[in-house]
N, C-alpha and C. Protein backbone atom coordinates (compact mmCIF):
# COMPACT_ATOMS: atom_id res chain seq x y z
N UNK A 1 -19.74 28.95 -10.44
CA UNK A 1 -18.71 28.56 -11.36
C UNK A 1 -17.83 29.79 -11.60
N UNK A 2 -16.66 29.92 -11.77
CA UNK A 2 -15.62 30.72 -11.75
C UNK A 2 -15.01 31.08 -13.03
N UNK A 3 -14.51 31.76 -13.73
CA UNK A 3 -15.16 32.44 -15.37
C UNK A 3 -14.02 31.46 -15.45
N UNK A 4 -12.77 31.08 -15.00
CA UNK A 4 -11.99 30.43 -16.02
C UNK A 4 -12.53 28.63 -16.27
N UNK A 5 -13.00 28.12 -15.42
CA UNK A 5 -14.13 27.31 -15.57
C UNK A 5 -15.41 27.27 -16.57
N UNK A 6 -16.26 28.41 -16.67
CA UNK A 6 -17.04 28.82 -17.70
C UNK A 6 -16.32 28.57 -18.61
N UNK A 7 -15.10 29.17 -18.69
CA UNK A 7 -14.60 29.75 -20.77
C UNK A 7 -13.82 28.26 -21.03
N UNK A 8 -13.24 27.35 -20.04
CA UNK A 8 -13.22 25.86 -20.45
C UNK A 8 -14.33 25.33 -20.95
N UNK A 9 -15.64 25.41 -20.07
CA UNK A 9 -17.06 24.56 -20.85
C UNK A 9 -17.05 25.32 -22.28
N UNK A 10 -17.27 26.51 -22.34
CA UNK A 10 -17.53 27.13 -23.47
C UNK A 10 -16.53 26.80 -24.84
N UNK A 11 -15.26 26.80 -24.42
CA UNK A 11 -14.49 26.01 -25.00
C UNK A 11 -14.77 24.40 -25.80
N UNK A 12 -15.07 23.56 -24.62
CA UNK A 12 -15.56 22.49 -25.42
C UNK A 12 -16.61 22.28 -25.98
N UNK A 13 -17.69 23.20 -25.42
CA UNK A 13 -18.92 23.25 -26.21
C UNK A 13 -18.42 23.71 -27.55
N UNK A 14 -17.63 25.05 -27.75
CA UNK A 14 -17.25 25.32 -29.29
C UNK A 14 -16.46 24.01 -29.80
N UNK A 15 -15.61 23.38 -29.61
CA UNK A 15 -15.42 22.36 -30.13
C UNK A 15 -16.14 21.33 -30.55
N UNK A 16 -16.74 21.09 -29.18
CA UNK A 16 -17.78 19.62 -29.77
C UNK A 16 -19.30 20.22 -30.81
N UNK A 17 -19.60 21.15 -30.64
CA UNK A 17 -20.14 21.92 -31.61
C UNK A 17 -19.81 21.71 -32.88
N UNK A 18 -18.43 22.34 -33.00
CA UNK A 18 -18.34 22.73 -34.99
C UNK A 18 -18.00 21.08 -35.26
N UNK A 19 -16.76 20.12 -34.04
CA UNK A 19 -17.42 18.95 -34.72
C UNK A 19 -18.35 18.53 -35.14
N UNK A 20 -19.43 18.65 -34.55
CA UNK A 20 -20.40 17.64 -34.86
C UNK A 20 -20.91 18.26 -35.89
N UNK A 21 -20.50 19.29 -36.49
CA UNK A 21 -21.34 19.95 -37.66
C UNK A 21 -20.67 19.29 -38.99
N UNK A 22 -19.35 19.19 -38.68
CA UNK A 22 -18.60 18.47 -39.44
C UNK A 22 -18.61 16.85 -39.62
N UNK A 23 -18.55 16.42 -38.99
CA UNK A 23 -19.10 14.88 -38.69
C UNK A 23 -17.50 14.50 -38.14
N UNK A 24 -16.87 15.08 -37.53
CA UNK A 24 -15.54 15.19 -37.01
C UNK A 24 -15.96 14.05 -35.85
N UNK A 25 -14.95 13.16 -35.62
CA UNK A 25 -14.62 12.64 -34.08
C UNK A 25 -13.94 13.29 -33.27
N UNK A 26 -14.34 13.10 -31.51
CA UNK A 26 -13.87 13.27 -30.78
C UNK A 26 -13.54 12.55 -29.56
N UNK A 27 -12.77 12.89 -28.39
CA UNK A 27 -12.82 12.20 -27.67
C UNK A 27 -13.04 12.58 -26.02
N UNK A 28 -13.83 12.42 -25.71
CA UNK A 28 -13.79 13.29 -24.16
C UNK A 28 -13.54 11.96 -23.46
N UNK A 29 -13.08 13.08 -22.12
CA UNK A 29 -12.32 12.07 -20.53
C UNK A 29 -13.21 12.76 -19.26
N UNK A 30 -14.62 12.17 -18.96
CA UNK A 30 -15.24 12.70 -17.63
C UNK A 30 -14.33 12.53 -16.53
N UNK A 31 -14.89 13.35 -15.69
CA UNK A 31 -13.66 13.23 -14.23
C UNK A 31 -13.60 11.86 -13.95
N UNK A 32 -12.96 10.87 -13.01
CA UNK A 32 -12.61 9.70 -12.86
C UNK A 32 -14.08 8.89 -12.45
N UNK A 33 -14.86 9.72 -11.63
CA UNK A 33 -16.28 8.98 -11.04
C UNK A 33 -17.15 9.05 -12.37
N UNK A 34 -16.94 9.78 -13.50
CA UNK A 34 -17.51 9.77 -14.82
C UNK A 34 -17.68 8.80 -15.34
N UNK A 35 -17.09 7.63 -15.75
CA UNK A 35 -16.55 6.94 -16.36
C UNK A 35 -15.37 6.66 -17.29
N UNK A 36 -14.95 5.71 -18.26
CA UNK A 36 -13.98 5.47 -19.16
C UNK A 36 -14.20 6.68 -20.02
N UNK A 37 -13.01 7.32 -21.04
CA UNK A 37 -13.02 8.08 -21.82
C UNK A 37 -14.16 7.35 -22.94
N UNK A 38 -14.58 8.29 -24.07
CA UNK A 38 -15.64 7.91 -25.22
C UNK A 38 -15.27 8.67 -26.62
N UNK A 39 -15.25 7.84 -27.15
CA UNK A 39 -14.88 9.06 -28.54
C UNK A 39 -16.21 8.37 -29.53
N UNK A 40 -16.35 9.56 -30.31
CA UNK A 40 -17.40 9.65 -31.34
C UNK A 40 -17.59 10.92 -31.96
N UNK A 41 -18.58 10.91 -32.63
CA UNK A 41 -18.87 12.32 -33.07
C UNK A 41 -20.26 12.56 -32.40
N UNK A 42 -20.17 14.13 -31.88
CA UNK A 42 -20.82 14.43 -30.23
C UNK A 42 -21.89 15.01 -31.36
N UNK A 43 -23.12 15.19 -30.97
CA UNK A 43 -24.77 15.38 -30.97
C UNK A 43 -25.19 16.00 -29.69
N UNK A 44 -26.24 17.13 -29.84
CA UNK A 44 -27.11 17.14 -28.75
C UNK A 44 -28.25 16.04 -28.79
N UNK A 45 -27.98 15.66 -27.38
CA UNK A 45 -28.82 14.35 -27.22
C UNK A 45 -30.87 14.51 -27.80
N UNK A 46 -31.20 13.92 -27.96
CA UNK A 46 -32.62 14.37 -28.53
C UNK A 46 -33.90 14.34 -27.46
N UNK A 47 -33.35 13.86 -26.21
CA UNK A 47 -34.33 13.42 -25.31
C UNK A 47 -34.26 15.03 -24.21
N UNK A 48 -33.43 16.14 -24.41
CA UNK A 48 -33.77 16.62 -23.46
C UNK A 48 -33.94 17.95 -23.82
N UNK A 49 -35.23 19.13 -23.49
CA UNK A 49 -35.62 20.10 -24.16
C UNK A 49 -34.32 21.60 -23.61
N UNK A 50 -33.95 22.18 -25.14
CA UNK A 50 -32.78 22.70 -24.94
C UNK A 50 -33.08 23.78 -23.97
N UNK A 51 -34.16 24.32 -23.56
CA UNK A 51 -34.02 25.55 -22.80
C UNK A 51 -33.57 25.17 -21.37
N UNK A 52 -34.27 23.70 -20.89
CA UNK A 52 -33.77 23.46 -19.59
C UNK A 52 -32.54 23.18 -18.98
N UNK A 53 -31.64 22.82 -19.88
CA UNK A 53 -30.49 22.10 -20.19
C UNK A 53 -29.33 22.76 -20.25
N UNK A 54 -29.45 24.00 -19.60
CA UNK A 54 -27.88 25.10 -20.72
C UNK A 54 -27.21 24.85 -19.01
N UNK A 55 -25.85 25.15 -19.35
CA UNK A 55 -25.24 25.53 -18.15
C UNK A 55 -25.28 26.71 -17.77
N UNK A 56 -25.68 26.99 -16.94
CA UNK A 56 -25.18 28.50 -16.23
C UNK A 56 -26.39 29.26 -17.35
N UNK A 57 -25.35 30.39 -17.54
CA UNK A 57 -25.68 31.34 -18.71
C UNK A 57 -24.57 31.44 -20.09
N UNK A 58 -23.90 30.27 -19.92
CA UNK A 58 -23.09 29.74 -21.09
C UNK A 58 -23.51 29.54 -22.39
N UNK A 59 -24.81 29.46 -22.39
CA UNK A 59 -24.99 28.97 -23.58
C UNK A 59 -25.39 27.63 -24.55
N UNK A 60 -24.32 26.60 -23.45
CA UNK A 60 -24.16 25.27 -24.01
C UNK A 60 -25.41 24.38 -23.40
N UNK A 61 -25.54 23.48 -23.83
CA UNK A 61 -26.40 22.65 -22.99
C UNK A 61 -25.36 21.63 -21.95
N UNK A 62 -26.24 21.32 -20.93
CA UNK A 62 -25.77 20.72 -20.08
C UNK A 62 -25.15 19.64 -20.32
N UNK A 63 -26.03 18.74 -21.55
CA UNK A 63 -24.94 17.41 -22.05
C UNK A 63 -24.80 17.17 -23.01
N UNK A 64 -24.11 16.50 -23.58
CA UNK A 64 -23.71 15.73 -25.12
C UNK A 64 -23.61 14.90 -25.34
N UNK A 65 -24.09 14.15 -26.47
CA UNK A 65 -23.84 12.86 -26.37
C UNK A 65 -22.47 12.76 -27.68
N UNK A 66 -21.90 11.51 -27.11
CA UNK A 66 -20.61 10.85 -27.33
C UNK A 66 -20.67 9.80 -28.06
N UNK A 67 -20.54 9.62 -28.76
CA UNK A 67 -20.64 7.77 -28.98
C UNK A 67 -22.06 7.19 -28.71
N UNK A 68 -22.10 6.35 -28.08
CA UNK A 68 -23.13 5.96 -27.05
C UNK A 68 -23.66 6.56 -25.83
N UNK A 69 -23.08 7.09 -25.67
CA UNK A 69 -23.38 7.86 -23.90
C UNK A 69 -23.37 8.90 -23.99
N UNK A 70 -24.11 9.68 -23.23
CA UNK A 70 -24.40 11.50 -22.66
C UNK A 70 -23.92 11.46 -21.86
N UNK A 71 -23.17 12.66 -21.87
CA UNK A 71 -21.72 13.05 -21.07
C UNK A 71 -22.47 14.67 -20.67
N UNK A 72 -22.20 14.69 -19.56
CA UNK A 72 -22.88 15.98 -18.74
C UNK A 72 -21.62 16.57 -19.17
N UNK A 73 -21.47 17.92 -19.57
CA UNK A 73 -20.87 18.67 -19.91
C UNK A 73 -19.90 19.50 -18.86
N UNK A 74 -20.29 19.19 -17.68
CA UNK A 74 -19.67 19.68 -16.43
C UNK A 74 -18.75 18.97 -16.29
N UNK A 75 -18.38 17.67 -16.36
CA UNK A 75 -17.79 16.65 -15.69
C UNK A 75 -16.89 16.05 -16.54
N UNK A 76 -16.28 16.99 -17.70
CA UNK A 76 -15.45 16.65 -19.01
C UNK A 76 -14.56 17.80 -18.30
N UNK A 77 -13.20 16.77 -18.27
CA UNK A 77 -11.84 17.46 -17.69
C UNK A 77 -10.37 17.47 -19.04
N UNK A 78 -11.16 16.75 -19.90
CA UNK A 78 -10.03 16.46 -21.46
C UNK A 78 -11.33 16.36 -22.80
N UNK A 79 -10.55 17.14 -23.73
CA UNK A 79 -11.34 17.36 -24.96
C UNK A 79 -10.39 17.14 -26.34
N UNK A 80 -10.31 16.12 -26.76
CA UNK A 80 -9.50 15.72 -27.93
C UNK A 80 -10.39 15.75 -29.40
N UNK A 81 -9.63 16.19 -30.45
CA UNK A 81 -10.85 16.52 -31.85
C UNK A 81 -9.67 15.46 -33.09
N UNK A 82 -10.39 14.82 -33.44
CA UNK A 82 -9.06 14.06 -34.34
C UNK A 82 -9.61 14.67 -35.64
N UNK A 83 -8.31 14.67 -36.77
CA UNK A 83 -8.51 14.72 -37.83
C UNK A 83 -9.34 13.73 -38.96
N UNK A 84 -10.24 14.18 -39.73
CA UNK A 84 -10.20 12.65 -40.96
C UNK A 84 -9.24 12.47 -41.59
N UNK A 85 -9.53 10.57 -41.70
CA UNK A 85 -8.46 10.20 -42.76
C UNK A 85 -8.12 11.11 -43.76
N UNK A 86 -6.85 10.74 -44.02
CA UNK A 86 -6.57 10.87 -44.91
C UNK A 86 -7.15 10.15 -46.29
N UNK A 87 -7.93 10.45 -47.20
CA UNK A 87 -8.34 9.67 -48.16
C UNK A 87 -7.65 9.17 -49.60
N UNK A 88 -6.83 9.90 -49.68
CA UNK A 88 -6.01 10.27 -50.69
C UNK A 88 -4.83 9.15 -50.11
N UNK A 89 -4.20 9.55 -49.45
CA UNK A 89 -3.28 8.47 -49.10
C UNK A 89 -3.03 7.79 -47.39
N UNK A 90 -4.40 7.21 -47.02
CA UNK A 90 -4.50 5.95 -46.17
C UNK A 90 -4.77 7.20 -44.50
C-alpha cells in the first residue's frame, strides 16, 4: 500500500471513529464490486478479534460496520459524515 493510500484509510478510520463516538451518521461508497453505498453510525463490528484485523500497520481495523453491513475498510473509495438535526429548529 502506498502512504497516500494509507493516510486516506487512516483518514476514514479518524472519521468513522470520532463518529461513532458521537453517535454521528455516516455514509460510505465501497468500490463498485462492494456494493450500494450505506449510511449509519459505524461501530467496530463485535465478531472479529481487534489484533487480527488492523490494516497494515495503520492502526485501524480492517472493517466497520455501517448500518447493517461490515464494510472492509480497504474497499471504501467515499466517506461522507452528516450533521445532527437541528433540534431547536427542525
Amino acid at each position: 500500500m502506498d502512504d497516500q493510500h494509507a493516510q486516506f484509510l487512516i483518514a476514514v478510520g479518524d472519521l468513522c471513529a470520532a463518529a461513532g463516538l458521537a453517535g454521528l451518521e455516516v455514509q460510505v461508497q465501497p468500490r463498485e464490486d462492494g456494493g450500494p453505498a450505506v449510511r449509519g453510525v459505524p461501530s467496530e463490528p463485535s465478531s472479529s478479534p481487534a489484533a487480527r484485523d488492523q490494516v497494515d500497520d495503520i492502526g485501524y481495523r480492517r472493517t466497520l460496520a455501517v448500518g447493517d453491513r461490515i464494510i472492509d475498510l480497504e474497499s471504501i473509495v467515499a466517506c461522507t459524515i452528516y450533521a445532527p438535526a437541528n433540534e431547536a429548529g427542525g
